[in-house]
Protein backbone atom coordinates (compact mmCIF):
# COMPACT_ATOMS: atom_id res chain seq x y z
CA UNK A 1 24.92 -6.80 -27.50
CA UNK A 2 27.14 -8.60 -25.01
CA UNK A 3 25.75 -11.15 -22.73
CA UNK A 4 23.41 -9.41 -20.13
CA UNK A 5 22.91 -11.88 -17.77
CA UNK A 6 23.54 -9.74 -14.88
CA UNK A 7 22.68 -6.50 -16.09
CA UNK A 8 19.60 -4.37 -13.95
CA UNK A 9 18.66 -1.14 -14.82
CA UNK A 10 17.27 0.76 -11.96
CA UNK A 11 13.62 2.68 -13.04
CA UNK A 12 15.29 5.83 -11.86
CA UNK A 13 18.02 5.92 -14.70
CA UNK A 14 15.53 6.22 -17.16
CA UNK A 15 12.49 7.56 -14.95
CA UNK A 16 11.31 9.64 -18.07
CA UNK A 17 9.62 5.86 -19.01
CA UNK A 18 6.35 4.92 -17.89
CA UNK A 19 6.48 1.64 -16.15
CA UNK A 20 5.16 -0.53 -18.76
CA UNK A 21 6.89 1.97 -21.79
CA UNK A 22 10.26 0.34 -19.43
CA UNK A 23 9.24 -3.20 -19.41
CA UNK A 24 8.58 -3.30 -23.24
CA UNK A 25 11.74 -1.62 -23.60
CA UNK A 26 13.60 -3.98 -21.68
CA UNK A 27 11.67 -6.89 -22.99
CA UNK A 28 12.65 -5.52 -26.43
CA UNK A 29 16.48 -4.89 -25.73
CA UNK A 30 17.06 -8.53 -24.00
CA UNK A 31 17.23 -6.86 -20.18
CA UNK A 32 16.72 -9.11 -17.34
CA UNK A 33 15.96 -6.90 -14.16
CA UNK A 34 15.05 -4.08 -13.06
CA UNK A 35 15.39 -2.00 -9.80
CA UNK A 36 12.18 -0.35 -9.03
CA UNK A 37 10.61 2.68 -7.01
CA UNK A 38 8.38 3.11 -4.51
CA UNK A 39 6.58 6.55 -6.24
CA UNK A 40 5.83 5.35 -10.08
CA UNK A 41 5.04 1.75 -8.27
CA UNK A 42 2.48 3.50 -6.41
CA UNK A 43 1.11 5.44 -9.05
CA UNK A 44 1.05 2.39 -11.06
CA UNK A 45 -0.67 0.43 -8.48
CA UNK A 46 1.37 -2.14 -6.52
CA UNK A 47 -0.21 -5.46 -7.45
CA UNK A 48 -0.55 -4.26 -11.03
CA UNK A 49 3.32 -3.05 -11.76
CA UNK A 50 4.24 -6.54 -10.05
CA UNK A 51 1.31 -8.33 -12.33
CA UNK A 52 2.92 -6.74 -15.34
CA UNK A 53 6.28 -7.06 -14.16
CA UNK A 54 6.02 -10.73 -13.93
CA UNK A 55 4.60 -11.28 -17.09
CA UNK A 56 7.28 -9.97 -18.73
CA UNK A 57 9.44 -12.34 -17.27
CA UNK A 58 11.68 -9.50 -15.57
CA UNK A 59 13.64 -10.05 -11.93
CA UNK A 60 13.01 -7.46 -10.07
CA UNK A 61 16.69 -6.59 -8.11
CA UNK A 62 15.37 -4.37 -5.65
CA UNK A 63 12.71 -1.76 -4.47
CA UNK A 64 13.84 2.13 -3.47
CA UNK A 65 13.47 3.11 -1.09
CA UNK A 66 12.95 2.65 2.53
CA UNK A 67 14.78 4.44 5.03
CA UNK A 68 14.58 8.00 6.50
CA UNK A 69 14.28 6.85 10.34
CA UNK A 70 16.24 9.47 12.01
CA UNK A 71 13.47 11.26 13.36
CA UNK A 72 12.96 12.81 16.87
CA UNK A 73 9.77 13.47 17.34
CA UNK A 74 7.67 10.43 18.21
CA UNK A 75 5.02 10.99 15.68
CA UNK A 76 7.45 11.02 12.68
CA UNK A 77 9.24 7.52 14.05
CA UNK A 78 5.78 6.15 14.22
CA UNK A 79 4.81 7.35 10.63
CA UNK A 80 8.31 6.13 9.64
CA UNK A 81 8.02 2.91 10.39
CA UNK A 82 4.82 2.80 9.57
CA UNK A 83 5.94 3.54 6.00
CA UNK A 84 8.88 1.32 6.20
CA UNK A 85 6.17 -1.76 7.16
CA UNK A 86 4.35 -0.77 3.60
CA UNK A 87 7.77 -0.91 2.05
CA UNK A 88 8.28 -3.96 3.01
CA UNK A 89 4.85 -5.33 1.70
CA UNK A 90 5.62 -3.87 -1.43
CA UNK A 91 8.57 -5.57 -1.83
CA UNK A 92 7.14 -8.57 -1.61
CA UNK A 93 4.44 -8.34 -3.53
CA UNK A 94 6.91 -7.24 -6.46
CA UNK A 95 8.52 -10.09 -5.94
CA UNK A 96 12.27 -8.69 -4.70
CA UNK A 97 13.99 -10.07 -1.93
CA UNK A 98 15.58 -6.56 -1.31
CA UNK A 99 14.51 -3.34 -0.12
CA UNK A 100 17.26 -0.52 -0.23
CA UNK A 101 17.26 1.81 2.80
CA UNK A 102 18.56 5.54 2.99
CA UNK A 103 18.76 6.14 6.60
CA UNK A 104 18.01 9.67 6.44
CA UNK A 105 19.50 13.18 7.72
CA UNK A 106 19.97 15.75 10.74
CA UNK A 107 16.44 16.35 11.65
CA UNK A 108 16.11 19.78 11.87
CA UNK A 109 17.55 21.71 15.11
CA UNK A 110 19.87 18.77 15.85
CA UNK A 111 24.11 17.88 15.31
CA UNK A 112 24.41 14.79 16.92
CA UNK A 113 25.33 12.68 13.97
CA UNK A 114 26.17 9.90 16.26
CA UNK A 115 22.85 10.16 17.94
CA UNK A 116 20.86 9.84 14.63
CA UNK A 117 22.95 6.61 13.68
CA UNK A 118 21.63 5.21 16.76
CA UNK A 119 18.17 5.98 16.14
CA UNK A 120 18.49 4.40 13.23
CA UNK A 121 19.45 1.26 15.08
CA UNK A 122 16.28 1.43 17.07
CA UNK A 123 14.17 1.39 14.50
CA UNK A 124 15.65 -1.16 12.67
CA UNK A 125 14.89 -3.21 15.64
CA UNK A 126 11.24 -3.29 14.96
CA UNK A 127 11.38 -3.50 10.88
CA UNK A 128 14.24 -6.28 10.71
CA UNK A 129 12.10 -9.41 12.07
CA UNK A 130 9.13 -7.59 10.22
CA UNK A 131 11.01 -7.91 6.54
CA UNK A 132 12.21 -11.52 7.05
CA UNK A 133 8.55 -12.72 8.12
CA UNK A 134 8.08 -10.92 4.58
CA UNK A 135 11.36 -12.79 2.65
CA UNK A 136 12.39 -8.86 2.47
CA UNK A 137 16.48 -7.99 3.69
CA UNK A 138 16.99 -4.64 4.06
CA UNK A 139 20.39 -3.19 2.40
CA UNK A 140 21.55 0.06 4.54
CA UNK A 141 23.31 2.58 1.61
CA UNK A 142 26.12 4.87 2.55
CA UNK A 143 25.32 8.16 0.24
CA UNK A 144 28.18 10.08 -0.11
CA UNK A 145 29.37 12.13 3.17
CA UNK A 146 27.67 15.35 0.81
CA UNK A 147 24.28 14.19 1.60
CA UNK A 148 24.69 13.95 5.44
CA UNK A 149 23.14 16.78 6.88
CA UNK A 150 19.56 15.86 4.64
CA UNK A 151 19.47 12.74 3.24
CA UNK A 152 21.53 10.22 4.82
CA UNK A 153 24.00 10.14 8.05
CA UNK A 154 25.50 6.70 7.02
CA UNK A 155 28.30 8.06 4.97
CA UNK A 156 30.66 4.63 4.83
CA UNK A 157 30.26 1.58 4.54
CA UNK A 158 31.96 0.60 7.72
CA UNK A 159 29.26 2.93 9.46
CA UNK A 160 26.62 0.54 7.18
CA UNK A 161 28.18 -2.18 8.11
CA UNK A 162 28.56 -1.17 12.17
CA UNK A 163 24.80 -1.09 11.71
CA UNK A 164 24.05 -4.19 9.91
CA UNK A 165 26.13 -5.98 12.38
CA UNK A 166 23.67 -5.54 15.11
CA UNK A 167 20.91 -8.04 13.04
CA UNK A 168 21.59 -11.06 11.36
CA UNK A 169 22.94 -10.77 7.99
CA UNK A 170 19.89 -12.58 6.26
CA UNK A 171 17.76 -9.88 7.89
CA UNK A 172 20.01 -6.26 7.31
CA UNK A 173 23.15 -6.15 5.24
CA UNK A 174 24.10 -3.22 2.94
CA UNK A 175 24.03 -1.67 -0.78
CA UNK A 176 27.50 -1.10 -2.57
CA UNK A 177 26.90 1.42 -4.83
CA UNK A 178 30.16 3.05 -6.25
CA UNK A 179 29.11 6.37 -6.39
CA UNK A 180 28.93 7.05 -3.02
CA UNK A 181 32.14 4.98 -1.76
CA UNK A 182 34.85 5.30 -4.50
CA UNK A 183 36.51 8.00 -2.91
CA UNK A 184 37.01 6.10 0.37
CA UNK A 185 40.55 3.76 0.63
CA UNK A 186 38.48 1.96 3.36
CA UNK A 187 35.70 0.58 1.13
CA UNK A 188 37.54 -2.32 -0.37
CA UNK A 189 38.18 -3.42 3.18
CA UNK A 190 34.93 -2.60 4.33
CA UNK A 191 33.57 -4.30 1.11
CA UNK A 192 35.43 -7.62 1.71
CA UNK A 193 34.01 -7.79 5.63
CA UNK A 194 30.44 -7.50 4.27
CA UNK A 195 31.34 -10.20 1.89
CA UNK A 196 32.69 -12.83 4.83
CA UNK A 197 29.30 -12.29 6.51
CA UNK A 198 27.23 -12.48 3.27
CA UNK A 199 25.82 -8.78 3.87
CA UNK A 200 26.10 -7.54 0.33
CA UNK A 201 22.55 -7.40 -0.92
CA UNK A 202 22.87 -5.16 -3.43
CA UNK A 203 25.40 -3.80 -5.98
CA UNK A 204 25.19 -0.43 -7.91
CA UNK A 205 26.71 1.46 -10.91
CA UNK A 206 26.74 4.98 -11.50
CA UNK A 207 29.59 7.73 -12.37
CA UNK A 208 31.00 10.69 -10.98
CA UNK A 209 31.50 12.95 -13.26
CA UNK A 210 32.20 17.01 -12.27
CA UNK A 211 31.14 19.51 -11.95
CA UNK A 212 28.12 18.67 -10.28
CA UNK A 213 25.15 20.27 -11.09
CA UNK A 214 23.23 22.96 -8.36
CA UNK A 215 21.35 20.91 -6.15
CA UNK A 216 23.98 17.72 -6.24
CA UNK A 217 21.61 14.82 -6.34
CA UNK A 218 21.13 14.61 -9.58
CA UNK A 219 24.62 14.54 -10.79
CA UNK A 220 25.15 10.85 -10.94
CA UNK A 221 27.17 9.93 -14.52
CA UNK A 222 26.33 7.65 -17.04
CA UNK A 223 28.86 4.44 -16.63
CA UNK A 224 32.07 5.42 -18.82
CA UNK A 225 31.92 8.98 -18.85
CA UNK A 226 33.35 9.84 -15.15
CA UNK A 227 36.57 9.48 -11.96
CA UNK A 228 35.37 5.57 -11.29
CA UNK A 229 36.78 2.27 -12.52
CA UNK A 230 33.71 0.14 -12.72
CA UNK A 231 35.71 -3.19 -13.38
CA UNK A 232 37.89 -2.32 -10.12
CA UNK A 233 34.91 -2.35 -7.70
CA UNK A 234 32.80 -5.49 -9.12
CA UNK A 235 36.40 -7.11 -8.63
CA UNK A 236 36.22 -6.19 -5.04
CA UNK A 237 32.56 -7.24 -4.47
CA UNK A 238 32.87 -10.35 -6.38
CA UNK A 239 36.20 -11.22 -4.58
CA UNK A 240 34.16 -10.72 -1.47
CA UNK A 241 31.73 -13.39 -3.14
CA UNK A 242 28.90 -11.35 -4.67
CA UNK A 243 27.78 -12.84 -7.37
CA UNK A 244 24.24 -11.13 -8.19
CA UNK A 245 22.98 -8.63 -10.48
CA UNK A 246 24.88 -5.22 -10.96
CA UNK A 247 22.05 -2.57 -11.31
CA UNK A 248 22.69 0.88 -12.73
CA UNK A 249 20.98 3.69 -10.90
CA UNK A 250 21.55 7.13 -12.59
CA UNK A 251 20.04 10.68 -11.72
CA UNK A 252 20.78 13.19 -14.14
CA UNK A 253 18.70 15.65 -15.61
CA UNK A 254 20.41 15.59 -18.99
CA UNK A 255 19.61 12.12 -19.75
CA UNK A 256 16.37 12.26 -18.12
CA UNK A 257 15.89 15.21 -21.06
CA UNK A 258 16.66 12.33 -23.58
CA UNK A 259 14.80 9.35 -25.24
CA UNK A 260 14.26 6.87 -22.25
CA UNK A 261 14.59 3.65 -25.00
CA UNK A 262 17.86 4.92 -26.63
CA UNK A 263 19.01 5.78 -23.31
CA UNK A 264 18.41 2.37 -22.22
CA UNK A 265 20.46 0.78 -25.18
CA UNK A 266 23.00 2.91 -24.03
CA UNK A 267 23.36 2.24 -21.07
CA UNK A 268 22.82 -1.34 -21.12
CA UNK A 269 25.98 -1.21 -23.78
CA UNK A 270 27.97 1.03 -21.55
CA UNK A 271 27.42 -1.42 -18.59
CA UNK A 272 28.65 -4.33 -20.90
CA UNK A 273 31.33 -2.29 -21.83
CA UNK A 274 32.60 -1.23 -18.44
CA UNK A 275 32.18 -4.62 -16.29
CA UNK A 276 33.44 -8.03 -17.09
CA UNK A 277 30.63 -10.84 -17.66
């Protein structure tokens, strides 16, 4: 297989693996990272999935997910935060410089999407000096404007960015993941802005392929088989001076339905296929 230096798969592309089924796979198939999540971590046990992690000799690119801190109510910013704090502290015990945050929706009974953005700010007032004390940064990821009314009210990445800006960039910067910006003729700008203040912290594959399936979240296409030139965004985010690991983070029921170690060759081969390393 090609050189895959670079390569991370994200645990969520092939979340049908149990954590250490994933690490023998990738220490089997020659891949470097992984992107990990919160949920199997936890199941796993923190200290052990980073214990076994380790030993494999993996990187770990980055932890999923923080985030969802548009709440009203005062009890659910507190509990927020509070579980933003523990996100932090697992990042670092994993060993990953990077937590990925999705802000989070409408709380329910409010419109005010500019309102939410701001309470968003607020809260990242309190967890940005908390995940540097940690050696965590925390990338802000624009979801597509689909998911704004439940999952995430930072639809660009000039709105991540207009966020970010407010911190310094080796506390908050943001997570390019293509599909959620490829549609928008204001990324590469957007993209190349981040790069000038060293905000990219993360950068993510996945496809967008239609029709999307009910539901919509888990609709995300395996590199290759969608709309998206992979090899046209990396040349923006490297031209912006990126020069870290490009993850792939897929959700899609039908390869979830497949074997999670052939699905890993595959993707690991479409990734080499689709990028230039």
């Amino acid at each position: 297989m090609s050189d895959l230096t670079r390569f991370s798969i994200n645990q969520m592309t092939v979340k049908q693996l149990t954590l250490p089924d994933l690490v023998t796979a990738c220490r089997d198939l020659g891949v470097p990272a992984v992107g990990l999540w919160r949920e199997p971590v936890q199941e796993y046990g923190v200290e052990a999935a980073a214990g076994l992690v380790r030993d494999a000799g993996l990187a770990v690119t980055t932890l999923c997910r923080g985030g969802f801190l548009t709440a009203v109510d005062a009890d659910e910013r507190a509990a927020a935060l509070a579980d933003n704090r523990r996100a932090v502290d697992e990042a670092a015990t994993l060993g990953t410089d990077t937590l990925v945050l999705v802000s989070g929706g409408l709380p329910p009974g409010t419109k005010d999407l500019r309102a939410a953005r701001e309470r968003i700010a607020d809260a990242l007032t309190e967890l940005a000096p908390y995940a540097e004390d940690h050696g965590v940064k925390l990338a802000i990821e624009p979801l597509h404007p689909m998911f704004a009314s439940d999952r995430c009210v930072v639809s660009t990445l000039t709105q991540a960015l207009d966020l970010a800006e407010r911190f310094p960039a080796h506390q908050v910067g943001v997570t390019v993941d293509t599909y959620h910006i490829w549609w928008d003729d204001t990324a590469p700008e957007a993209i190349a802005r981040a790069g000038a203040q060293q905000r990219i912290h993360t950068f993510q594959l996945a496809d967008w392929i239609t029709p999307l399936p009910e539901g919509v979240l888990n609709g995300r296409g395996q590199i290759g088989d969608g709309a998206i030139d992979m090899r046209e965004w990396q040349g923006y985010v490297e031209a912006a001076g990126y020069t870290g690991a490009i993850e792939v983070e897929l959700f899609n029921e039908d390869l979830w339905a497949r074997d999670g170690r052939e699905l890993l060759a595959e993707t690991a081969r479409r990734w080499a296929e689709n990028v230039d390393v």
